[in-house]
PDB file of N, CA and C in Angstrom:
ATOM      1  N   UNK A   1     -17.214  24.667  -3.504  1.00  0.00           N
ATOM      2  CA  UNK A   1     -16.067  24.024  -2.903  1.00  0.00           C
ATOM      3  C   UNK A   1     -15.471  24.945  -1.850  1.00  0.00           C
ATOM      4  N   UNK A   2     -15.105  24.137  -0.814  1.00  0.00           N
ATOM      5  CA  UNK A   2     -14.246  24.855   0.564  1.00  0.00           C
ATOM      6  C   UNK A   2     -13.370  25.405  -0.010  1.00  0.00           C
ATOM      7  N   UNK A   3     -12.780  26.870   0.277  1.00  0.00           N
ATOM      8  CA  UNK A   3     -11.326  27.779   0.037  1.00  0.00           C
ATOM      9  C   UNK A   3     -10.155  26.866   0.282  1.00  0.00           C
ATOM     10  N   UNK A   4     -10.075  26.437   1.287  1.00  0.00           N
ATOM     11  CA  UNK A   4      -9.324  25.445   1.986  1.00  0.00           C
ATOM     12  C   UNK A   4      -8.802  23.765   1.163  1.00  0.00           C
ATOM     13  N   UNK A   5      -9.753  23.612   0.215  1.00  0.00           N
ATOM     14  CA  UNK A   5      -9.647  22.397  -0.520  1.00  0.00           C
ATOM     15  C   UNK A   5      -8.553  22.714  -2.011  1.00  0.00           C
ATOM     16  N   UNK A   6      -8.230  21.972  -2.425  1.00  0.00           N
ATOM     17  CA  UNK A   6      -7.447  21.897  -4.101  1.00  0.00           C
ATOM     18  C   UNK A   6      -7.240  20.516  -3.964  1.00  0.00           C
ATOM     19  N   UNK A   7      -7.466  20.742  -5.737  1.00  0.00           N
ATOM     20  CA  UNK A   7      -7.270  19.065  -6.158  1.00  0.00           C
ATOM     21  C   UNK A   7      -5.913  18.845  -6.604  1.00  0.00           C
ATOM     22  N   UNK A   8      -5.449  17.792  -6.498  1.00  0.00           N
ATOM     23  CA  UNK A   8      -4.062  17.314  -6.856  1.00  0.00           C
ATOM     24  C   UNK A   8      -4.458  15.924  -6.825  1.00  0.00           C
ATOM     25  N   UNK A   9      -3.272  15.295  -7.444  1.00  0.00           N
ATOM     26  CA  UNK A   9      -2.828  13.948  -8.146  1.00  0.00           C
ATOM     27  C   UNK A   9      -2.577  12.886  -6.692  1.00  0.00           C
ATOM     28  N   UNK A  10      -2.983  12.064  -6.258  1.00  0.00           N
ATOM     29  CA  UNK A  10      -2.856  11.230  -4.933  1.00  0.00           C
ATOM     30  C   UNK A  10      -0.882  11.354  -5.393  1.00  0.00           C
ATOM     31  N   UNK A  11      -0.903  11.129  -6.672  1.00  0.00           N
ATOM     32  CA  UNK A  11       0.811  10.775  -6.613  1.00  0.00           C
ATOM     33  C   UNK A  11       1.212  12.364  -6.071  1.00  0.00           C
ATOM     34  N   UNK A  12       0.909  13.261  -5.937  1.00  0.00           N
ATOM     35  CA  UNK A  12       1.195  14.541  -5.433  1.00  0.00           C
ATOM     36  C   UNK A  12       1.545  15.525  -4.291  1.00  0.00           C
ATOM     37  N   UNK A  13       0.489  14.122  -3.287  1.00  0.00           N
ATOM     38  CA  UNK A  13      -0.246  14.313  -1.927  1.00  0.00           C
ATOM     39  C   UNK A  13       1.294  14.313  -1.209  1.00  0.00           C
ATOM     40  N   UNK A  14       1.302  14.441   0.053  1.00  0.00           N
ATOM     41  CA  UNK A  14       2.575  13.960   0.862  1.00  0.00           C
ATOM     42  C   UNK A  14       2.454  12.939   2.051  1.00  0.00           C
ATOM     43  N   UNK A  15       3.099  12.249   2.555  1.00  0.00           N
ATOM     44  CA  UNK A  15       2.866  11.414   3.576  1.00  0.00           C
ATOM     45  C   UNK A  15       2.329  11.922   4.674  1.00  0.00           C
ATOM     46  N   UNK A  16       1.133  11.559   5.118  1.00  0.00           N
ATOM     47  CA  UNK A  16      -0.043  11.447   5.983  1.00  0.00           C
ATOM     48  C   UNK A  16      -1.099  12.476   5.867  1.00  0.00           C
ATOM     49  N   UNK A  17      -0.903  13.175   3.853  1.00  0.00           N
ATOM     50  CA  UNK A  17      -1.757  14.050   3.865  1.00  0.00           C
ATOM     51  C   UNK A  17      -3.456  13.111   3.313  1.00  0.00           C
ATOM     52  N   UNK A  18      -4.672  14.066   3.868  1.00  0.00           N
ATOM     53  CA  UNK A  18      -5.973  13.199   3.481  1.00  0.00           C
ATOM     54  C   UNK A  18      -6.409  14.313   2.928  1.00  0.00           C
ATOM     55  N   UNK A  19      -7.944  13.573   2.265  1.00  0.00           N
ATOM     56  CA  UNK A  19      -8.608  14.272   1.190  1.00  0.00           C
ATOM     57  C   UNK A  19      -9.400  12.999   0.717  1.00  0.00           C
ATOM     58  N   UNK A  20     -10.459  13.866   0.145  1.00  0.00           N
ATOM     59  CA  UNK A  20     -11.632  13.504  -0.720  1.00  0.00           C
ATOM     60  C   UNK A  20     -11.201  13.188  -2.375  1.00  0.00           C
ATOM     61  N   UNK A  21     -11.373  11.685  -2.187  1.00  0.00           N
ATOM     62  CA  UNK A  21     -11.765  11.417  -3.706  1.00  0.00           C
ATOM     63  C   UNK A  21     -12.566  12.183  -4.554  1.00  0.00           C
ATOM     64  N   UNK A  22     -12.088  12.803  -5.540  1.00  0.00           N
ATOM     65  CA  UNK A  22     -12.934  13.744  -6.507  1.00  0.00           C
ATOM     66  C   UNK A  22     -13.486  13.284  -7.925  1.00  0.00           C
ATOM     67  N   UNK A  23     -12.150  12.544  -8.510  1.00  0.00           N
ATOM     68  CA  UNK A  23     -12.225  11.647  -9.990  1.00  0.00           C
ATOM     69  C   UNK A  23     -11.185  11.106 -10.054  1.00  0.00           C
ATOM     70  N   UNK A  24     -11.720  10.103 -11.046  1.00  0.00           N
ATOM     71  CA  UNK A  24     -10.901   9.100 -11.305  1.00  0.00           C
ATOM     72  C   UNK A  24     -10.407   9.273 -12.972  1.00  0.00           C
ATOM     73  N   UNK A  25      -9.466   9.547 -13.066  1.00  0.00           N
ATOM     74  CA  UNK A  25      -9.457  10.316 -14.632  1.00  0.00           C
ATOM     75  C   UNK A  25      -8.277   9.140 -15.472  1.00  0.00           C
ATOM     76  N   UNK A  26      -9.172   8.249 -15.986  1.00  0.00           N
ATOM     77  CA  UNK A  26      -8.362   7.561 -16.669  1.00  0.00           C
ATOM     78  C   UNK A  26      -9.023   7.027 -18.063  1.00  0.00           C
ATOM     79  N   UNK A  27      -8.426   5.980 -18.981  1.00  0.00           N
ATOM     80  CA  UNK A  27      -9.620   5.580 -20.791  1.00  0.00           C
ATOM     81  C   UNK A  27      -8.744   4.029 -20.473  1.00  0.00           C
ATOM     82  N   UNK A  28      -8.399   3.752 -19.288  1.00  0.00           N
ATOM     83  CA  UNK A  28      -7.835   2.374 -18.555  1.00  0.00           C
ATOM     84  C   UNK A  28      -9.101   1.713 -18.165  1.00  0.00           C
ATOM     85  N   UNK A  29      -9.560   1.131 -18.669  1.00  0.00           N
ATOM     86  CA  UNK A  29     -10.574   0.129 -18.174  1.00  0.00           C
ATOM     87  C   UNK A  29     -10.471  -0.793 -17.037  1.00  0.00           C
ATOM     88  N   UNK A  30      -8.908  -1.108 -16.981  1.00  0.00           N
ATOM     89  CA  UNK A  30      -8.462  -2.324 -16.420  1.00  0.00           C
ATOM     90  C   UNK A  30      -8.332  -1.842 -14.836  1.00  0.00           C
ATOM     91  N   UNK A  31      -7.558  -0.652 -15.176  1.00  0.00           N
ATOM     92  CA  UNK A  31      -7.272   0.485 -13.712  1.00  0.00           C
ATOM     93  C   UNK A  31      -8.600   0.972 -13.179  1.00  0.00           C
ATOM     94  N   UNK A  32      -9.294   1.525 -13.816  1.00  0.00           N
ATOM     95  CA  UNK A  32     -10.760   2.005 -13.307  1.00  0.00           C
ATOM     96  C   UNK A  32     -11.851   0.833 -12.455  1.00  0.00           C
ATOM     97  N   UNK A  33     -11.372  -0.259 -13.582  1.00  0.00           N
ATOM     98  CA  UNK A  33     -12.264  -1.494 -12.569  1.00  0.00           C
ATOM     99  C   UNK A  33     -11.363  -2.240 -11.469  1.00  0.00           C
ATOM    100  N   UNK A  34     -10.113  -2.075 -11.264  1.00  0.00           N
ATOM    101  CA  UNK A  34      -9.675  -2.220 -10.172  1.00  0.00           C
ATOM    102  C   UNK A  34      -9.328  -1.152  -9.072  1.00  0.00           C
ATOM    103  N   UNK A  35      -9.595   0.010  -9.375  1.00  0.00           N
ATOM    104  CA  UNK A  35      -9.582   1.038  -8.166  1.00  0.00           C
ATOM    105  C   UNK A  35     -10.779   0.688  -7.581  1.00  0.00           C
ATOM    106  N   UNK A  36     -12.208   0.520  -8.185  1.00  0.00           N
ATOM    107  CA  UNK A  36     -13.543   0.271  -8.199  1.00  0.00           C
ATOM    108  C   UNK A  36     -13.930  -0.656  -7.542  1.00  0.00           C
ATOM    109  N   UNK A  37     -12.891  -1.794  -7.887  1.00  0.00           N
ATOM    110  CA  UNK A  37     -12.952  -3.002  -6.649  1.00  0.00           C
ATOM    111  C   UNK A  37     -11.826  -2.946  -5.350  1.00  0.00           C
ATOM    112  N   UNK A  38     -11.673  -2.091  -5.042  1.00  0.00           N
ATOM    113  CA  UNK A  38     -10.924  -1.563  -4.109  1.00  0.00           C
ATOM    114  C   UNK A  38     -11.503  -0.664  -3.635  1.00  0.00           C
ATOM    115  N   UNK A  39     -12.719  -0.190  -3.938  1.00  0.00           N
ATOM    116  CA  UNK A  39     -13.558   0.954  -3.118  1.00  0.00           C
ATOM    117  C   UNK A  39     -13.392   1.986  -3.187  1.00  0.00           C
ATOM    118  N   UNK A  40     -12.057   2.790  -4.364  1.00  0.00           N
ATOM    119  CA  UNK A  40     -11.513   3.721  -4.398  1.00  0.00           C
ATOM    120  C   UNK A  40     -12.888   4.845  -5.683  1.00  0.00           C
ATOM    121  N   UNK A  41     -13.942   5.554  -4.877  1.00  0.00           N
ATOM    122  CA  UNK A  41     -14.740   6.426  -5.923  1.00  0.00           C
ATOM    123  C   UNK A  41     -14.944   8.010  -5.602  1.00  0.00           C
ATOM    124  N   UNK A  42     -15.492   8.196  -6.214  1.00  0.00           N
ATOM    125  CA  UNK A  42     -15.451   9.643  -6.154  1.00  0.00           C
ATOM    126  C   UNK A  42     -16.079   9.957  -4.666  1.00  0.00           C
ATOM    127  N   UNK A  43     -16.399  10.564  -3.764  1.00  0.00           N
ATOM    128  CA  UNK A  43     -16.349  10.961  -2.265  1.00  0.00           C
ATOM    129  C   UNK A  43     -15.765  10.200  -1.596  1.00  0.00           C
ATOM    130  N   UNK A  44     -14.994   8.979  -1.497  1.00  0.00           N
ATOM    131  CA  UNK A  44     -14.038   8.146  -0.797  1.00  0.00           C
ATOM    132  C   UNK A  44     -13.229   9.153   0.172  1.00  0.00           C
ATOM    133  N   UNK A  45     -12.938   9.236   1.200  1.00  0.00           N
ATOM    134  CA  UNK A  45     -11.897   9.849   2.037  1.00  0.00           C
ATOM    135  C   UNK A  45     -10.614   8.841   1.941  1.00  0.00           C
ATOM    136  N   UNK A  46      -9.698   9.601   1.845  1.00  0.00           N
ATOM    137  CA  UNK A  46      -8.356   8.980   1.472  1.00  0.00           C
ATOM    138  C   UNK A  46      -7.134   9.682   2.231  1.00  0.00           C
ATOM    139  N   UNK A  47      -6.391   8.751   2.588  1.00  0.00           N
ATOM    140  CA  UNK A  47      -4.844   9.109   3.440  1.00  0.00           C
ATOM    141  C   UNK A  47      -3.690   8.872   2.532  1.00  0.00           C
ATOM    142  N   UNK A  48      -3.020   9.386   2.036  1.00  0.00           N
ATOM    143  CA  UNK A  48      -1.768   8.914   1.421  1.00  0.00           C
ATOM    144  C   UNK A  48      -0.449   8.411   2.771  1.00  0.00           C
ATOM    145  N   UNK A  49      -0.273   7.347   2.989  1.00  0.00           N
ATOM    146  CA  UNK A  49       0.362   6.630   3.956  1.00  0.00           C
ATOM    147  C   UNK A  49       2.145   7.049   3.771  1.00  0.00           C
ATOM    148  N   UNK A  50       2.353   6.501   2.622  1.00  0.00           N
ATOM    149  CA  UNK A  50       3.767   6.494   2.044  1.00  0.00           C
ATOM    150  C   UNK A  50       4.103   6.522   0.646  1.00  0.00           C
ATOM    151  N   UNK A  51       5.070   7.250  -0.275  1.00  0.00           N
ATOM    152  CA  UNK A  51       5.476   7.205  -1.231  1.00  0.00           C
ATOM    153  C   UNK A  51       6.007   6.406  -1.915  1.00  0.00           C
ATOM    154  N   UNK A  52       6.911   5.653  -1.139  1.00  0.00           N
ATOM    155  CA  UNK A  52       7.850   4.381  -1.994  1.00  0.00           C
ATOM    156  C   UNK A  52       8.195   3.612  -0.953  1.00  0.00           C
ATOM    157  N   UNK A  53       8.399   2.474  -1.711  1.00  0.00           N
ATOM    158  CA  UNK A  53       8.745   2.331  -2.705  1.00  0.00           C
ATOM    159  C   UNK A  53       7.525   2.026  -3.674  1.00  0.00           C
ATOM    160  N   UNK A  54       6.422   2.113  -3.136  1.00  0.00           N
ATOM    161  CA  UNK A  54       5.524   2.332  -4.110  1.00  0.00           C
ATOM    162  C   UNK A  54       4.366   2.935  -2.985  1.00  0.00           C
ATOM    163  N   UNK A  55       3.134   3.437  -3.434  1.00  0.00           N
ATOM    164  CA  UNK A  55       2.212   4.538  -3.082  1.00  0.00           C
ATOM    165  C   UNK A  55       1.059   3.734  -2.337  1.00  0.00           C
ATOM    166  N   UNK A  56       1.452   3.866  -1.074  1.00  0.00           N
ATOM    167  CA  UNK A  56       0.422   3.272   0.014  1.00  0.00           C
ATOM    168  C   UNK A  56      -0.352   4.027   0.790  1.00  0.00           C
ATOM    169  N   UNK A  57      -2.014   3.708   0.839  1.00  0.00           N
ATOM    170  CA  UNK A  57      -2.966   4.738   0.779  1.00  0.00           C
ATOM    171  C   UNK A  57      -3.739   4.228   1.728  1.00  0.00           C
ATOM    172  N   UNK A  58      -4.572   4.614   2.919  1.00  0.00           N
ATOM    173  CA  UNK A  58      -5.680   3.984   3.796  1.00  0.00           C
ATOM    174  C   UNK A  58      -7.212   4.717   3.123  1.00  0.00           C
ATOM    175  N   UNK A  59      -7.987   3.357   2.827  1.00  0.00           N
ATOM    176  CA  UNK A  59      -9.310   3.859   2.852  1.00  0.00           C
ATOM    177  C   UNK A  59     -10.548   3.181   3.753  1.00  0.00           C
ATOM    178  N   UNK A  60     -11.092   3.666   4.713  1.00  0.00           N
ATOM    179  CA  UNK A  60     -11.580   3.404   5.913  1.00  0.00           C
ATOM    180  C   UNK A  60     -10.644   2.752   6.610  1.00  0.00           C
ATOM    181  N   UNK A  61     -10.574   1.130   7.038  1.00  0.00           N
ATOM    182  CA  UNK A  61      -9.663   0.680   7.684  1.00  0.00           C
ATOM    183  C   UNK A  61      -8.586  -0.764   6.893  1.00  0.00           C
ATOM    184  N   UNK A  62      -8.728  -0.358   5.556  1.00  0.00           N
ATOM    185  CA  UNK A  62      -7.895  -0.917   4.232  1.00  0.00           C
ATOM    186  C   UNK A  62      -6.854   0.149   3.648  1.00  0.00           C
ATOM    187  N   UNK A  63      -5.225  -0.461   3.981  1.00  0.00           N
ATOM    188  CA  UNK A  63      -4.066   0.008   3.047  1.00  0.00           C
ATOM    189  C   UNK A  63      -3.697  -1.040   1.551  1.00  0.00           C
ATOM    190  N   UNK A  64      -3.947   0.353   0.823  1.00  0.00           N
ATOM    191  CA  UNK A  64      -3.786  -0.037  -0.565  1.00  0.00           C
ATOM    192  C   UNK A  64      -2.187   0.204  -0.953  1.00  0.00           C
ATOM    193  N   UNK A  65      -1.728  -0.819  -1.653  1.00  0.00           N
ATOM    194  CA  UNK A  65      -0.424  -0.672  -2.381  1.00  0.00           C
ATOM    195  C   UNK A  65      -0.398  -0.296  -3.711  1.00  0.00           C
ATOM    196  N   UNK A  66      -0.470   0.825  -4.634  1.00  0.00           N
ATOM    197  CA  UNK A  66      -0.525   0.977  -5.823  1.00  0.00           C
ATOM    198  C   UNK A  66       0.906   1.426  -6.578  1.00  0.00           C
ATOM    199  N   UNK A  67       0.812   1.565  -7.970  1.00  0.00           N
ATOM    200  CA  UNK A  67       2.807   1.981  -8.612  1.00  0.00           C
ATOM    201  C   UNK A  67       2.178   3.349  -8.876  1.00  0.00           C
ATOM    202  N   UNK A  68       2.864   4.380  -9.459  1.00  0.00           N
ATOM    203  CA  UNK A  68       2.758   5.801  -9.718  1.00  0.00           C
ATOM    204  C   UNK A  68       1.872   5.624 -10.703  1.00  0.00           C
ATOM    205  N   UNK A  69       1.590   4.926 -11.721  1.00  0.00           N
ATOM    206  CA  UNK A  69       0.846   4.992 -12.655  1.00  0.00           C
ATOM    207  C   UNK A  69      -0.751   5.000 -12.428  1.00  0.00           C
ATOM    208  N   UNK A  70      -1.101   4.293 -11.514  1.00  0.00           N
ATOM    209  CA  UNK A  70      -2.718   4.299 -10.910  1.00  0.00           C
ATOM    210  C   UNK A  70      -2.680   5.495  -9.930  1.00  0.00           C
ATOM    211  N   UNK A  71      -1.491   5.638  -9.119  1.00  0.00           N
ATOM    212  CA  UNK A  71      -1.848   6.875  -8.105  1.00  0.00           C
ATOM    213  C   UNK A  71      -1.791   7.927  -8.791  1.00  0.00           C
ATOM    214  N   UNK A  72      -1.583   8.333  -9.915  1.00  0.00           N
ATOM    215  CA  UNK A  72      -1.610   9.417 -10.792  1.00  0.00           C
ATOM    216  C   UNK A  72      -2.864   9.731 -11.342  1.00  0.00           C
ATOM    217  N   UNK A  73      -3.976   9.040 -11.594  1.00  0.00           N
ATOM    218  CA  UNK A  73      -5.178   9.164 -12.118  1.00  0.00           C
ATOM    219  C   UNK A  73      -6.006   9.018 -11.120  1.00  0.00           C
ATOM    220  N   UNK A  74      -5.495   9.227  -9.675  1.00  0.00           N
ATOM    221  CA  UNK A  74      -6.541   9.708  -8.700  1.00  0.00           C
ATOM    222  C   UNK A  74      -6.318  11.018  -8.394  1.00  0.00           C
ATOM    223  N   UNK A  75      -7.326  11.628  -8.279  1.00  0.00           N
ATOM    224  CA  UNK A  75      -7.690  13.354  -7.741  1.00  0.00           C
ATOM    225  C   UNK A  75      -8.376  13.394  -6.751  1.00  0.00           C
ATOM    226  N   UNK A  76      -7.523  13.651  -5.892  1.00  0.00           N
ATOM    227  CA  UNK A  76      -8.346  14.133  -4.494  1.00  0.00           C
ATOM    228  C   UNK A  76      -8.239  15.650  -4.522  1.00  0.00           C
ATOM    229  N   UNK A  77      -9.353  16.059  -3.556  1.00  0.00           N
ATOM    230  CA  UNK A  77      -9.527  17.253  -2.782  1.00  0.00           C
ATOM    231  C   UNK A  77      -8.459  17.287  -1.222  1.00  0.00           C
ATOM    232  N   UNK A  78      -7.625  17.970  -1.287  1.00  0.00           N
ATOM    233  CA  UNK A  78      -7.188  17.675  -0.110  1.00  0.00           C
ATOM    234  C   UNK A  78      -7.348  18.611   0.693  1.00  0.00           C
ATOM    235  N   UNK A  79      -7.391  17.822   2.510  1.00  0.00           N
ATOM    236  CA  UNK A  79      -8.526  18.465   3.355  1.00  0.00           C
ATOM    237  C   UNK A  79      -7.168  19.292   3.955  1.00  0.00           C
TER     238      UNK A  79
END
């Protein structure tokens, strides 16, 4: 891994910081298969857009709206 990289919580990130999807760390079935259908996997490049009122994220040229509870069980590498 790059010196330059650390993982943190997408809920962690700050507005307009990016990074690499690393894991998806959840025993949520329901959350895992809907990040999954949202394209959200492990090497995904990811933007955290905005914090609130809830956690809006760009992946390629799709903004996702998620609550703290799903953006918390994403781990990015941030670039």
């Amino acid at each position: 891994m790059n010196k330059s990289t650390h993982l943190i919580k997408l809920s962690d990130m700050n507005n307009q910081q990016e990074g690499i999807v690393s894991e998806l760390v959840t025993n949520n079935g329901s959350i895992l298969r809907k990040l999954m259908s949202m394209g959200i996997l492990p090497g995904t490049r990811i933007k955290l857009i905005q914090k609130s009122p809830s956690y809006v994220f760009q992946v390629g040229y799709t903004q996702v709206a998620v609550d703290r509870e799903i953006a918390s069980v994403i781990f990015v590498n941030v670039l």
